[in-house]
C-alpha atoms as a PDB file:
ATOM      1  CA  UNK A   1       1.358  23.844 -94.437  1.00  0.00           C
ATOM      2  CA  UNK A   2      -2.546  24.210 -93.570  1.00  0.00           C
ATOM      3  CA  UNK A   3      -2.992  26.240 -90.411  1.00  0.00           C
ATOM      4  CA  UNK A   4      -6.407  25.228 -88.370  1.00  0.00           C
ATOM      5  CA  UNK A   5      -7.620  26.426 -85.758  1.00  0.00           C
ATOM      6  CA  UNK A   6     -10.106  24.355 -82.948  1.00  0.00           C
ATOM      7  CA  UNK A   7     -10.654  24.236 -79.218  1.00  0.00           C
ATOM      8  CA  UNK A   8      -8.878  21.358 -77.418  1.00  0.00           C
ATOM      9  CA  UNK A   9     -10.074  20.545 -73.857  1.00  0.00           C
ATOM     10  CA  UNK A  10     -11.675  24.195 -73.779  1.00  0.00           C
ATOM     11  CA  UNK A  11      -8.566  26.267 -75.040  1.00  0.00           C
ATOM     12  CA  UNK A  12      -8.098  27.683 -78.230  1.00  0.00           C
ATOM     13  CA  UNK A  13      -5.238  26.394 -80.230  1.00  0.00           C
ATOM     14  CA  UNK A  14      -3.819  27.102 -83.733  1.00  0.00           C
ATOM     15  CA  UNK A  15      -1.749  23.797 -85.216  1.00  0.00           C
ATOM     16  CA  UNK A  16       0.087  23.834 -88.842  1.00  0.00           C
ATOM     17  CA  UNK A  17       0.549  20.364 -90.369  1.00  0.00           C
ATOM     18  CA  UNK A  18       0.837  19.293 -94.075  1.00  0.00           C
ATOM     19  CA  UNK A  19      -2.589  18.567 -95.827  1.00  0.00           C
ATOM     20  CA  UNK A  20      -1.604  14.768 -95.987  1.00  0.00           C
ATOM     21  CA  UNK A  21      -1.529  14.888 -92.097  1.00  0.00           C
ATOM     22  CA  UNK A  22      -4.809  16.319 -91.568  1.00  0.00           C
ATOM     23  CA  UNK A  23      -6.139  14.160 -94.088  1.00  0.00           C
ATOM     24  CA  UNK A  24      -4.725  11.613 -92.226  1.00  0.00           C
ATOM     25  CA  UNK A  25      -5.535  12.390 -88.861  1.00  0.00           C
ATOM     26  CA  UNK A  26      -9.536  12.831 -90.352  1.00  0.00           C
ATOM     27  CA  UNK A  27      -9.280   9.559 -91.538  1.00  0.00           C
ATOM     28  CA  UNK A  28      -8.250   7.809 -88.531  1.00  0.00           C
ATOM     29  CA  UNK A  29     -10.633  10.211 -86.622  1.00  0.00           C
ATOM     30  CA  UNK A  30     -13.829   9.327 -88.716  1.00  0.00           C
ATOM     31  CA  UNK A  31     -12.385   5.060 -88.164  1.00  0.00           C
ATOM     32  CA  UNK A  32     -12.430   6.143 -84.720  1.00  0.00           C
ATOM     33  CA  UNK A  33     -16.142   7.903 -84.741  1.00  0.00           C
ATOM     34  CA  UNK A  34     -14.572  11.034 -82.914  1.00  0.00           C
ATOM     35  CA  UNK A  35     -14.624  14.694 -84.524  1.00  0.00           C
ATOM     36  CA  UNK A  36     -10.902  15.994 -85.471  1.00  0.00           C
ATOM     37  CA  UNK A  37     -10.765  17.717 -81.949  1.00  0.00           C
ATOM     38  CA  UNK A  38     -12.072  14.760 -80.091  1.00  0.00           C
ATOM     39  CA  UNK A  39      -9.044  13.067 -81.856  1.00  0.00           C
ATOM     40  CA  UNK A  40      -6.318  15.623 -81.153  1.00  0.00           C
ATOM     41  CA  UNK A  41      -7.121  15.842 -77.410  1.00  0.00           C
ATOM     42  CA  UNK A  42      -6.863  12.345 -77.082  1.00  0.00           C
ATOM     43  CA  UNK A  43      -3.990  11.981 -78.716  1.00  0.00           C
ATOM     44  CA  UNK A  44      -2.845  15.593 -76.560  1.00  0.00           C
ATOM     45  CA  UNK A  45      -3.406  13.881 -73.411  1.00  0.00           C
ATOM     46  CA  UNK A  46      -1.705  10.983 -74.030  1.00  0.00           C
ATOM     47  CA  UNK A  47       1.356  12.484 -75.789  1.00  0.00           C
ATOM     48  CA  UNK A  48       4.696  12.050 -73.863  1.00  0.00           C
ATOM     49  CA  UNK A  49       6.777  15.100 -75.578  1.00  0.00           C
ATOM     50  CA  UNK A  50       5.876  18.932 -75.642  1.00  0.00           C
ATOM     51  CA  UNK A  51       5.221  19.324 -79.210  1.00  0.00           C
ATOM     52  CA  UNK A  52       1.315  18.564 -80.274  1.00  0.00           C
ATOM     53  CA  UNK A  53       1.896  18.899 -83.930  1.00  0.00           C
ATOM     54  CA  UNK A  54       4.574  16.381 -83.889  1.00  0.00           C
ATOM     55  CA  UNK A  55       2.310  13.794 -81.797  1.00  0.00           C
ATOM     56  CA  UNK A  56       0.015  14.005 -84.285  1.00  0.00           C
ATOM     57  CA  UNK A  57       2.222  13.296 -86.889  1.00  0.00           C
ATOM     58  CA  UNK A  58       3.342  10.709 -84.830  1.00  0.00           C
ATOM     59  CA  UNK A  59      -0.332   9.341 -84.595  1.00  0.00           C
ATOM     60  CA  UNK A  60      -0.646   9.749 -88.232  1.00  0.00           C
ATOM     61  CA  UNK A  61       2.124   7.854 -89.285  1.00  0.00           C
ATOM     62  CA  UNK A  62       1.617   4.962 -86.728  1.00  0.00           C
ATOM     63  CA  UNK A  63      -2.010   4.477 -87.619  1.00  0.00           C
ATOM     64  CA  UNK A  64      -0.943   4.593 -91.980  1.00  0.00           C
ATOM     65  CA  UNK A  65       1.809   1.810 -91.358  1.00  0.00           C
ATOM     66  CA  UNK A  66      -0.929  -0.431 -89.472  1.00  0.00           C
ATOM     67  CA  UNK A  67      -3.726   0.174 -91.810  1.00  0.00           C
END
């Protein structure tokens, strides 16, 4: 697990994925043009369950299988 932390919508936050996720997750960010916490607070707001890191994982694994 890789621990970062970054400031979502003005709050500090600490999130633990796998390195494949973040690499991932920069990947779709930089397709995107948004910064890694540009990407995660979209994808924060829009979530529909509680847990972030699994949204993102979530994201992740959606955006692989259509790439």
């Amino acid at each position: 697990m890789e621990k970062r932390s970054l400031t979502i919508a003005g709050h500090r936050t600490s999130l633990a994925l796998e390195p494949e996720f973040w690499a991932a997750l920069e990947e779709l960010a930089n397709a995107r043009g948004l910064s890694i916490a540009q990407l995660i607070r979209d994808i924060d707001e829009a979530r529909q369950g509680p847990n972030l890191s699994s949204a993102l994982r979530v994201a992740a694994l959606d955006w692989a299988q259509r790439r």
